[in-house]
Each structure stands twice: as structure tokens, then as C-alpha cells.
Protein backbone atom coordinates (compact mmCIF):
# COMPACT_ATOMS: atom_id res chain seq x y z
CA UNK A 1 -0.94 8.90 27.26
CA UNK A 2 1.28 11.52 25.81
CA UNK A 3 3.39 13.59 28.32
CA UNK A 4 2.16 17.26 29.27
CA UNK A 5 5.55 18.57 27.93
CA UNK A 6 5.48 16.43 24.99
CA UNK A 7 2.03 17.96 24.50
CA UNK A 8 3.54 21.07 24.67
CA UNK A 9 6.14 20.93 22.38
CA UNK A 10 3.84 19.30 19.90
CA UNK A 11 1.58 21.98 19.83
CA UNK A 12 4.21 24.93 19.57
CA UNK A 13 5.89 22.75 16.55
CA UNK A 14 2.54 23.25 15.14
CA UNK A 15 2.10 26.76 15.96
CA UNK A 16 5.74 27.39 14.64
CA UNK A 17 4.95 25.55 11.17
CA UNK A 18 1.51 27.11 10.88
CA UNK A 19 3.38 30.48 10.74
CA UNK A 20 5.93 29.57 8.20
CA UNK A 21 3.19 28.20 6.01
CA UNK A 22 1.28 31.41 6.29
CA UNK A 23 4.32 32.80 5.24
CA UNK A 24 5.51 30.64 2.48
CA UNK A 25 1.61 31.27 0.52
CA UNK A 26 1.69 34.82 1.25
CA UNK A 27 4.99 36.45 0.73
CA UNK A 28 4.75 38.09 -2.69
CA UNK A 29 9.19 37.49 -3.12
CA UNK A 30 9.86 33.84 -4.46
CA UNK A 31 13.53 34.12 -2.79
CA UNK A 32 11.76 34.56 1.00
CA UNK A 33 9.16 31.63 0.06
CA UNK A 34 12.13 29.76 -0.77
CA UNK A 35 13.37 30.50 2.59
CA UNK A 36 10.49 29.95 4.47
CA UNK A 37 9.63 26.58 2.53
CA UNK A 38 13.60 25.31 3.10
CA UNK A 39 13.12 26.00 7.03
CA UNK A 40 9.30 24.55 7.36
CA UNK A 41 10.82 21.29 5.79
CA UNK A 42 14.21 21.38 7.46
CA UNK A 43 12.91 22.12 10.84
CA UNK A 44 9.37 20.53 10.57
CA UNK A 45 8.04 18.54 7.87
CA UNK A 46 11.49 16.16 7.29
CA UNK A 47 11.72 15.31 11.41
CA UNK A 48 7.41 15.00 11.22
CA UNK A 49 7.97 12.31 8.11
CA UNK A 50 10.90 10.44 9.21
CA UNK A 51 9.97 9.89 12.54
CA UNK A 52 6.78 8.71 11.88
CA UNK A 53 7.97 6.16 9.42
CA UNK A 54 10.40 4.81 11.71
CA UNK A 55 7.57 4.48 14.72
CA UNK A 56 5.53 3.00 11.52
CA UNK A 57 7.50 0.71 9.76
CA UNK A 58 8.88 -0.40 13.51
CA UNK A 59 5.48 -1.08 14.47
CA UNK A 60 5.27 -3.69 11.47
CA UNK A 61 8.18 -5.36 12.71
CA UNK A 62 10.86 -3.94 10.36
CA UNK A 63 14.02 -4.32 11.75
CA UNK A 64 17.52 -2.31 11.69
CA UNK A 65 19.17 -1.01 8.13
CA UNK A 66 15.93 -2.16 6.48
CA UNK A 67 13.84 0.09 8.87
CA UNK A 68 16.39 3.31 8.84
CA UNK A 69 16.63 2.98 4.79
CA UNK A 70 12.99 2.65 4.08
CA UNK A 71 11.85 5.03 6.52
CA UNK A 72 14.25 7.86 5.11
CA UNK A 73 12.88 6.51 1.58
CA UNK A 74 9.19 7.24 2.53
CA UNK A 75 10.27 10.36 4.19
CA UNK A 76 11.65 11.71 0.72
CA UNK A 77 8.86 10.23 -0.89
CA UNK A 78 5.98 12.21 0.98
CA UNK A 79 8.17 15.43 1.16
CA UNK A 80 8.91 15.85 -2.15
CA UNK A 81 4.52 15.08 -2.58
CA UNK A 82 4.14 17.52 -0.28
CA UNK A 83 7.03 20.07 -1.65
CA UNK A 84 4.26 19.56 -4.80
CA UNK A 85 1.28 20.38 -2.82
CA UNK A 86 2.33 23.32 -1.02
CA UNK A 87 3.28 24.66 -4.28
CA UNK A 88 0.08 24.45 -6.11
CA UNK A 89 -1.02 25.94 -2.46
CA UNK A 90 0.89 28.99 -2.73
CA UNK A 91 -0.35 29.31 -6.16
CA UNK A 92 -4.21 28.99 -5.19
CA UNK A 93 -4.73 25.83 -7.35
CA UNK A 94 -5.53 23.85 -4.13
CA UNK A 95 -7.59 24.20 -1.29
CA UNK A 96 -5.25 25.11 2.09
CA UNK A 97 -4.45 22.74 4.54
CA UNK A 98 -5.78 22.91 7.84
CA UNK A 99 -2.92 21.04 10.59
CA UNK A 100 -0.25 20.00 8.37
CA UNK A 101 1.70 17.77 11.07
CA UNK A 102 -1.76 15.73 10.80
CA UNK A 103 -1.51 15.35 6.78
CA UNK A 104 1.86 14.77 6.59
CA UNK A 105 1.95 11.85 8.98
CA UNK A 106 -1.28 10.52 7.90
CA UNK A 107 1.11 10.24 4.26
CA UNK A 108 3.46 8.46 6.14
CA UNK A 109 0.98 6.11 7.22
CA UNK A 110 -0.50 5.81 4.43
CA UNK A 111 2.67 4.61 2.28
CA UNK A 112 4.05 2.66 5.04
CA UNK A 113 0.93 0.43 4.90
CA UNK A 114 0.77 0.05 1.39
CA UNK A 115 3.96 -1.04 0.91
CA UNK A 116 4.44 -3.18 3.82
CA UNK A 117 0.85 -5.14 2.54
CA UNK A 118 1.58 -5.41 -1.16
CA UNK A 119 5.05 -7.07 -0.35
CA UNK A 120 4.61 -9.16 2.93
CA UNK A 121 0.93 -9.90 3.21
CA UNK A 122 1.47 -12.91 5.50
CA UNK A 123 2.78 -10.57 7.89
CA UNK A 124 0.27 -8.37 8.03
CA UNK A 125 -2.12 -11.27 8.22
CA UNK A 126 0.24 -11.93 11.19
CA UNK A 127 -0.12 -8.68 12.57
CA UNK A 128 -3.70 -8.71 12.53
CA UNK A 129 -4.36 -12.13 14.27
CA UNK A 130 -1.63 -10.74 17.24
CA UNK A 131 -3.42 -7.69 17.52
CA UNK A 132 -6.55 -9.08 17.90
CA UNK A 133 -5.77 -11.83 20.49
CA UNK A 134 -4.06 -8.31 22.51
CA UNK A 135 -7.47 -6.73 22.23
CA UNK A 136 -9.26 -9.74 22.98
CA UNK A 137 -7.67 -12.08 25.10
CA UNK A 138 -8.47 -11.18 29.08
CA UNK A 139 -4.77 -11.96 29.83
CA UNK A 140 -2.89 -10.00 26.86
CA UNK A 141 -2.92 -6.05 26.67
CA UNK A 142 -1.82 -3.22 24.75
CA UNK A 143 -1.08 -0.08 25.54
CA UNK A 144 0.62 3.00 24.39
CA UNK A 145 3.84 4.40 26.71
CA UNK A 146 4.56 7.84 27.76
CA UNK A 147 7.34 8.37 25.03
CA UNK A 148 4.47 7.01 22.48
CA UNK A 149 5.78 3.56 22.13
CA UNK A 150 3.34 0.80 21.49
CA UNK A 151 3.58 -1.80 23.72
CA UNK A 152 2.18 -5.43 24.52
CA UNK A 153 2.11 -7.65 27.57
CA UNK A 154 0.23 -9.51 30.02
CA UNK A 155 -2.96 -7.39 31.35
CA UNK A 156 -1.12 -7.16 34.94
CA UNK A 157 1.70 -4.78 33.14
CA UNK A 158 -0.67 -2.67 31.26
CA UNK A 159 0.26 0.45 31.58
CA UNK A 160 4.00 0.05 32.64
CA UNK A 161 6.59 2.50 30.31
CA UNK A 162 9.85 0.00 30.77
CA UNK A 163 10.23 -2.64 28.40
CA UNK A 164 12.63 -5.20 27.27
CA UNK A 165 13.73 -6.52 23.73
CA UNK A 166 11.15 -9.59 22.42
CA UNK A 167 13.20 -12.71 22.95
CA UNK A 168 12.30 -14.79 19.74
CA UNK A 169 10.91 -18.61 21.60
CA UNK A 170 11.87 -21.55 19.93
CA UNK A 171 10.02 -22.49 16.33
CA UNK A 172 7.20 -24.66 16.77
CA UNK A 173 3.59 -25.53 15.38
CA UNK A 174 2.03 -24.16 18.88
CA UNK A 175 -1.32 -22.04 18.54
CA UNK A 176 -0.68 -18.29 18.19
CA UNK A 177 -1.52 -17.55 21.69
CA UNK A 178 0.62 -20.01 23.40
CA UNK A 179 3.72 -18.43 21.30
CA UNK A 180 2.34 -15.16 22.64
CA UNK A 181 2.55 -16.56 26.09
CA UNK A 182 6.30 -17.77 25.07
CA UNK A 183 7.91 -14.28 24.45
CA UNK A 184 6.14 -13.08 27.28
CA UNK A 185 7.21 -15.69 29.67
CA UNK A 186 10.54 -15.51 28.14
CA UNK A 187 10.46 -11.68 28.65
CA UNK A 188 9.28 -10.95 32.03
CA UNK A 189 7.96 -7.44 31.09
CA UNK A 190 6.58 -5.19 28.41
CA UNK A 191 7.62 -5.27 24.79
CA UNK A 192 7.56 -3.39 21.47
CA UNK A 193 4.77 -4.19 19.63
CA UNK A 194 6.28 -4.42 16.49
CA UNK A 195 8.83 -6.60 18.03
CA UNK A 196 6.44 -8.63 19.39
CA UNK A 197 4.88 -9.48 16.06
CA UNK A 198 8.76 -9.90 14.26
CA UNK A 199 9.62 -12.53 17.04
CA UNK A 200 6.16 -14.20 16.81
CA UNK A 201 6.70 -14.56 12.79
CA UNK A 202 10.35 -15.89 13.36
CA UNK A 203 8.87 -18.45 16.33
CA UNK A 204 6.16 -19.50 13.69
CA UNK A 205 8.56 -19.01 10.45
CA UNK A 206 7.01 -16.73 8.26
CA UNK A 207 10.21 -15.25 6.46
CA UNK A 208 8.87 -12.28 4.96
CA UNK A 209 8.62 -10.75 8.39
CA UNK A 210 11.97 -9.34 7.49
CA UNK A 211 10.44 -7.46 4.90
CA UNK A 212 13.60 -6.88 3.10
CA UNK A 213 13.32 -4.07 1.15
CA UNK A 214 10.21 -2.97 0.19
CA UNK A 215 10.86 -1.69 -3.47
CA UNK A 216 7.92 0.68 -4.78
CA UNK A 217 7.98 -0.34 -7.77
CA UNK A 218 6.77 -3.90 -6.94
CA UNK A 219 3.59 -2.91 -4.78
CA UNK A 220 1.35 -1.63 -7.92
CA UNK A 221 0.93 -3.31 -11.11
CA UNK A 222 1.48 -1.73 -13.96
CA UNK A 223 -1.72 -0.44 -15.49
CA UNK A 224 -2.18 1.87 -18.91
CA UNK A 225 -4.56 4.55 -17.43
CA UNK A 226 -5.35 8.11 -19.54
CA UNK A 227 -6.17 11.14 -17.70
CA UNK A 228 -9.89 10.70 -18.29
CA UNK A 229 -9.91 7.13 -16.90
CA UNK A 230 -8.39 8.26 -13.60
CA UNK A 231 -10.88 11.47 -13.56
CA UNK A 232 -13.71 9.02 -13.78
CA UNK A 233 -12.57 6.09 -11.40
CA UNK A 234 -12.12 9.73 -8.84
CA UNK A 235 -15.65 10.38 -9.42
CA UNK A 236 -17.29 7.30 -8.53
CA UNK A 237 -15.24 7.08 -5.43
CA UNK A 238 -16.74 10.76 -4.38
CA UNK A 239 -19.78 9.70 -5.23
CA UNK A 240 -19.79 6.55 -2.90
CA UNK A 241 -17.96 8.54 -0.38
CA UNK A 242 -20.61 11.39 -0.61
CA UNK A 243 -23.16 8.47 0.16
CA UNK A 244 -21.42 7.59 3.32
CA UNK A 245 -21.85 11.45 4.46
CA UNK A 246 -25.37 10.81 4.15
CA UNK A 247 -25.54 8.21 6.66
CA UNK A 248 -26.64 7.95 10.38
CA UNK A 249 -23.56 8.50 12.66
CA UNK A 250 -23.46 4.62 13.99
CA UNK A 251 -24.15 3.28 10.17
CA UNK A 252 -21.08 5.75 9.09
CA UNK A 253 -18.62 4.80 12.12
CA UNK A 254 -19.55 1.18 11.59
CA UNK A 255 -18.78 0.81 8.02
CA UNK A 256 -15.60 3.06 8.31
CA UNK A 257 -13.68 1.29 11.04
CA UNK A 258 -14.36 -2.32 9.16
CA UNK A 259 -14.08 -0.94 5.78
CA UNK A 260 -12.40 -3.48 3.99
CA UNK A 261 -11.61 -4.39 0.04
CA UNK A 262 -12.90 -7.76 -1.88
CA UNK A 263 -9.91 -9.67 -0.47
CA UNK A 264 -11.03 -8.76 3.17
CA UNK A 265 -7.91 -6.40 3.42
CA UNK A 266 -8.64 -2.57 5.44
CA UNK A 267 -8.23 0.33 2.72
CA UNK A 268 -9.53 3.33 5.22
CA UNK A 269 -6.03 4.40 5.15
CA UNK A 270 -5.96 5.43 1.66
CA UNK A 271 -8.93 7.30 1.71
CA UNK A 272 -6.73 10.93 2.83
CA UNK A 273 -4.34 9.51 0.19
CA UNK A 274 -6.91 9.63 -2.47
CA UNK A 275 -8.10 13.10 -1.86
CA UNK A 276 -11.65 11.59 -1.23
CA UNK A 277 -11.14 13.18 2.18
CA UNK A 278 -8.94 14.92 4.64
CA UNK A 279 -7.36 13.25 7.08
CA UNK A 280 -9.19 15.73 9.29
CA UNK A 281 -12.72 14.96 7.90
CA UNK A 282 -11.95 11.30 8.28
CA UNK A 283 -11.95 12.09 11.57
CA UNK A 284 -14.93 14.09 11.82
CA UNK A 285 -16.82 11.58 9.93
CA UNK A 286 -16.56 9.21 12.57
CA UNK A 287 -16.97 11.51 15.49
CA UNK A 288 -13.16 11.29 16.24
CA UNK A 289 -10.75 13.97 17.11
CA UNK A 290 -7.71 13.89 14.24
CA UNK A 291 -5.52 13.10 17.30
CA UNK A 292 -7.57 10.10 18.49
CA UNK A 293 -7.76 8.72 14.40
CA UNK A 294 -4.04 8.80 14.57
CA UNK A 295 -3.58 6.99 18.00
CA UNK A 296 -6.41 4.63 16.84
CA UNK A 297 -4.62 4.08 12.97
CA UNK A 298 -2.08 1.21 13.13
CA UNK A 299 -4.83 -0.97 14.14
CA UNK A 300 -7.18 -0.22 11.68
CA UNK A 301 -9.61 -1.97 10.22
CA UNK A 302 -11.25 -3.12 13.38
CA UNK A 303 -13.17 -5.93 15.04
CA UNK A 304 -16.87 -5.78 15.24
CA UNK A 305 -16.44 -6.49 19.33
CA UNK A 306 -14.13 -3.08 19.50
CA UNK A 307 -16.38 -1.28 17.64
CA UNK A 308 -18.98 -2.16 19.87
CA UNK A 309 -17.11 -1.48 22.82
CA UNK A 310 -16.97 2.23 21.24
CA UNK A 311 -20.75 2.60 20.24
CA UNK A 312 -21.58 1.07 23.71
CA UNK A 313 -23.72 -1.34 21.48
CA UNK A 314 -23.47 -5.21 21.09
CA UNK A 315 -21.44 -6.79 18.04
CA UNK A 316 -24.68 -7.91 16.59
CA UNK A 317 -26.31 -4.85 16.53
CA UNK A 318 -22.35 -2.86 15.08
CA UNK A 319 -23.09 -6.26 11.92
CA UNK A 320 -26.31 -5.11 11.60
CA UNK A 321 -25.46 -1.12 11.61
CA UNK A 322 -23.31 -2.19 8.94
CA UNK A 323 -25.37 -4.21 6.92
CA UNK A 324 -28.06 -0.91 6.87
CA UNK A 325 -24.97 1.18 5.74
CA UNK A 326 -24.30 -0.97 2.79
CA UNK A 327 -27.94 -1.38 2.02
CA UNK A 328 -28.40 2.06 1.49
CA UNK A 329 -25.25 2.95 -0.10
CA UNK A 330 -26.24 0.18 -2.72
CA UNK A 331 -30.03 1.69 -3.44
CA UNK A 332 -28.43 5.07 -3.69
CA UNK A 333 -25.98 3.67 -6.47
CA UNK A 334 -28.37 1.82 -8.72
CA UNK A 335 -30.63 5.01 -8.65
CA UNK A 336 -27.76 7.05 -9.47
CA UNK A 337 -26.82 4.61 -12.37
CA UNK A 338 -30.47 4.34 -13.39
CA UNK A 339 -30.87 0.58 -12.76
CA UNK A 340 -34.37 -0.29 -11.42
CA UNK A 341 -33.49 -3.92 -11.93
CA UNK A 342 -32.68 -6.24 -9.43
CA UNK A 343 -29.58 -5.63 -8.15
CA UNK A 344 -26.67 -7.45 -9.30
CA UNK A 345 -23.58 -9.02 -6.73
CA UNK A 346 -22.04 -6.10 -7.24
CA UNK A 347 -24.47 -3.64 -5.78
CA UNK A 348 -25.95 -5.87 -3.21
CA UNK A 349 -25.15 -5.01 1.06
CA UNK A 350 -21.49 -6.98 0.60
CA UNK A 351 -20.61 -5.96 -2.39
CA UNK A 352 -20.89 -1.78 -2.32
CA UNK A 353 -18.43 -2.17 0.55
CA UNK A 354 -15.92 -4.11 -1.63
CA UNK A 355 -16.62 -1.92 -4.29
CA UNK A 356 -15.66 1.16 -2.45
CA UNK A 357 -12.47 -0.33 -1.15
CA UNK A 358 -11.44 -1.64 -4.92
CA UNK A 359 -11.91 2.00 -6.15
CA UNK A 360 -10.06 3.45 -3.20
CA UNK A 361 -7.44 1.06 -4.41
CA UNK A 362 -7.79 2.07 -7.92
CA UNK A 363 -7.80 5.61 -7.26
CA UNK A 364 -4.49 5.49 -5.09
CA UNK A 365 -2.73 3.36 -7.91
CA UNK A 366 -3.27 5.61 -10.35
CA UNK A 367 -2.46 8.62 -8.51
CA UNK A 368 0.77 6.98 -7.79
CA UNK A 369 1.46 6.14 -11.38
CA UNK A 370 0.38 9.39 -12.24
CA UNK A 371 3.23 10.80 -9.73
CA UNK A 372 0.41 11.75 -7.45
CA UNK A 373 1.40 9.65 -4.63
């Protein structure tokens, strides 16, 4: 639960950047939208970035120089992207944007887990299994603290703000949960999630949890795409995601918060990086408020029983939701491709919903080859 002051402040930061974007678009002298853009960034947009890349990249389990160095690298990264955006903004050749605190750090998030999956994917394997067995486990919680700290614990501390460093058990070929039970035995109290998962990859020894650094250049392949190519592989992904629109709320939120590519890995945060949506209309789409997406994002994709815990529904019936979802989106594809054959493995229930995520993929690759982000 976030603090009423720290609600406060939040939402006068907003206020306070909503004016000096106003300003920077609609001041006709270039030297005072210069001004206003230097003090929206200084005072606003750089703290927004880096702090949220630091909470991010902690949360992954990346640990001192490595975490201050990458996180100021993605800061500069989605600054200078935005520096770009507000531009063509001011210049009318793109569409305003509605809470920019919310797009920023949705960015952030958004190159934080793309880089963190293309170089350690064990550990974000890792991450996954942990998080689950916190969701899922009656004797394991997690929580978030008043300063906005993710924590993890037994369920008898859930909800308790103190915590202690993760002491890192001894190595050994124990199931995850007992090695769970280790740090937290070892602890005697709350710890940082992110920490949490670092000392459980050292216990287990999975190296890469140290990340190292996590070089850009090595999380997309290289791939020869022309202007037309990437227009194209856009419009296919609008079209899908125009098809998911179209769905029944439950079908929509079911699909969404398990939306996965062909190697089973979550890609709903790269849809705002794609343009296919808005960070805000991700939200809507799934009957969320933008502040709840957020809260809700490091765990994404989720588990059928947590979506069913939200729909008030049983996991069966969230599996079968989604199966209906991909169903449709598939008839809807081969009529808009003109097939009347029998489908094919790519357009059957499974496969539109790897198809989606492998053009989300595509999309975002060649965006960020095309200096796009």
C-alpha cells in the first residue's frame, strides 16, 4: 500500500509535469520549449526513469555496480526515446500522451525485461518458479511495503515493512521450496524480493544470476529489415490486437495476463513498447486501473489459479476462457486472410496466441533496430 503522502507527492509530480508538457507543445519560442523540455527531464522524467530501473532491475536480482550502471544505461536509453517522442509531439506528428509518469516507467519496464530475459533466461525461469511457489504456497507470501519495496516471507509476516538482507543458504540439490524455507529460516524476517531470488540462484548455482552486464547489443539478433517489412509485420500485430478488442471481457483478461510467445516466455510487456497500445489502454483492456497494471507488472505473465482468483472463476473455466479467445482470434484471421481451408498449426486455438507474441517480438526488434526503441 503506498503511503497517503507518497500519494500525494506522486500526484503533484504529475500535475507539475503535466504543466510543463503543456508548455513545452504549446509555446510558439523554441528557446522556452528548450527550457521547459530541460526542466520536465531534469526534474521529472530522469528521477521517473532511473528510479524505476533500479526498483526493476533490483527486483531481478541485479546486484551493486551492475545494478547502478545498467539502470542509469536504461534511464538514458528511454529518455533520449522519449526526448524523440515529445518532439514529434510538439510538432503534431504524434498523438499526445495522456500520464506520462505511466509511459515512461512502463519503458523502463519494458527494457529492463527484455534485456534481463534475452541474456539470463535461467534466471528468469528462476524468478518465475519463486514467484509462483510465493503466490501459491499457503506458508510463503508476498507483499508490497509502504516505501514500495517488494517483499517475500513466511505468510505470518505478510504485511510487515522491516526487512533484512537474504542470507545466501548453503549450495545444495534441495527442492526449490525447501531452499526457500532456508533463507527464510536463516533470515528471521522479511526480505527483498529480488534478493530473495539472487540468493536462491547462488544456493542452487545458476551463475548468470549475476547478470553481469547486460550489453544491448547482444539481446536482438541481427536481422536485415526494409521499412516496408517492418510497416507490414506492424500491421498484422494491429490487426490481431484489434481482434482481442473484440472479445468478451473474461476471454480478453484471460488471454492477456497468460499471453505468452512459442517458447512459453510472457511478451505483454512489449505490447506499450510496440505502439500496438498504450500503456493506459493495456490497462483498460483488462478492466485495470494504469496504477494497478503497474503494481501487478513484475509478475506478469500469470498463473491460471491467480487469474482465477481475479475473475472469481475456477482455473478450468480461466483455460477454457482462454481457449474461446484463441478460437476466435484464429477464425477471425483465416477470414481476414481468405483461407476457408482447414486451418493450419499456425492458426489453430495454440497457435494464434504464439503467433501474436512472435510478432510482438518481431515488431519490438525491429523498432529497436530501427532506433525506435
Amino acid at each position: 500500500m503506498t503511503p497517503v503522502g507518497a500519494k500525494s507527492s506522486i500526484a503533484r509530480e504529475a500535475a507539475e509535469a503535466a504543466d510543463l508538457l503543456r508548455e513545452y507543445t504549446c509555446v510558439e519560442s523554441d528557446v522556452d520549449a528548450a527550457a521547459a523540455l530541460n526542466r520536465l527531464f531534469g526534474e521529472f522524467v530522469w528521477p521517473w526513469c532511473a528510479e524505476a530501473a533500479r526498483r526493476t532491475l533490483r527486483n531481478y536480482g541485479v546486484r551493486g555496480t551492475d545494478q547502478r550502471d545498467e539502470a542509469s544505461d536504461i534511464a538514458a536509453e528511454v529518455t533520449l526515446y522519449l526526448t524523440g517522442r515529445l518532439q514529434e509531439i510538439r510538432s503534431a506528428s504524434a498523438p499526445d500522451i495522456g500520464n506520462l509518469r505511466a509511459y515512461a516507467v512502463s519503458a523502463v519496464y519494458n527494457v529492463c525485461f527484455a534485456r534481463v530475459r534475452a541474456r539470463c533466461p535461467r534466471h528468469v525461469q528462476l524468478q518465475n518458479r519463486v514467484r509462483y511457489l510465493l503466490r501459491n504456497d499457503r506458508e510463503f507470501a508476498t507483499w508490497v511495503s509502504q516505501d514500495g519495496e517488494q517483499l517475500a516471507g513466511l505468510q505470518a509476516w505478510n504485511g510487515r515493512d522491516e526487512h533484512v538482507a537474504a542470507p545466501v543458504p548453503e549450495r545444495s540439490g534441495q527442492p526449490l521450496k525447501d531452499v526457500l524455507k532456508g533463507v527464510f529460516d536463516l533470515a528471521r524476517g522479511p526480505v527483498r524480493l529480488g534478493e530473495l531470488i539472487s540468493a536462491t540462484a547462488d544456493s542452487l548455482g545458476i551463475v548468470e544470476s549475476s547478470v553481469g552486464s547486460l550489453n544491448a547489443g547482444a539481446q536482438y539478433p541481427a536481422e536485415q529489415a526494409g521499412a516496408d517489412q517492418v510497416m507490414l509485420q506492424r500491421e498484422a500485430l494491429l490487426t490481431l490486437w484489434h481482434g482481442v478488442l473484440q472479445l468478451p471481457a473474461a476471454q480478453r483478461i484471460a488471454l492477456l495476463l497468460n499471453l505468452r510467445d512459442a517458447g512459453g516466455h510472457g511478451v505483454i510487456e512489449l505490447i506499450p513498447a510496440t505502439g500496438a497500445a498504450s500503456f493506459e489502454q493495456l490497462a483498460e483492456t483488462i478492466n485495470l486501473t494504469p496504477r494497478e497494471l503497474a503494481r501487478m507488472w513484475p509478475e506478469l505473465p500469470l498463473e491460471d489459479a491467480r487469474i482465477a482468483e481475479m475473475l472469481g472463476l475456477t482455473r478450468q473455466q480461466v483455460i477454457n476462457l482462454r481457449k474461446s479467445a484463441r478460437e476466435r482470434l484464429a477464425r477471425r484471421q483465416r477470414k481476414a486472410d481468405g483461407n476457408t481451408r482447414a486451418p493450419s498449426a499456425s492458426y489453430t486455438e495454440q497457435g494464434v496466441g504464439a503467433r501474436m507474441g512472435e510478432k510482438i517480438k518481431s515488431v519490438f526488434r525491429r523498432r529497436r533496430e530501427n532506433d525506435d526503441l
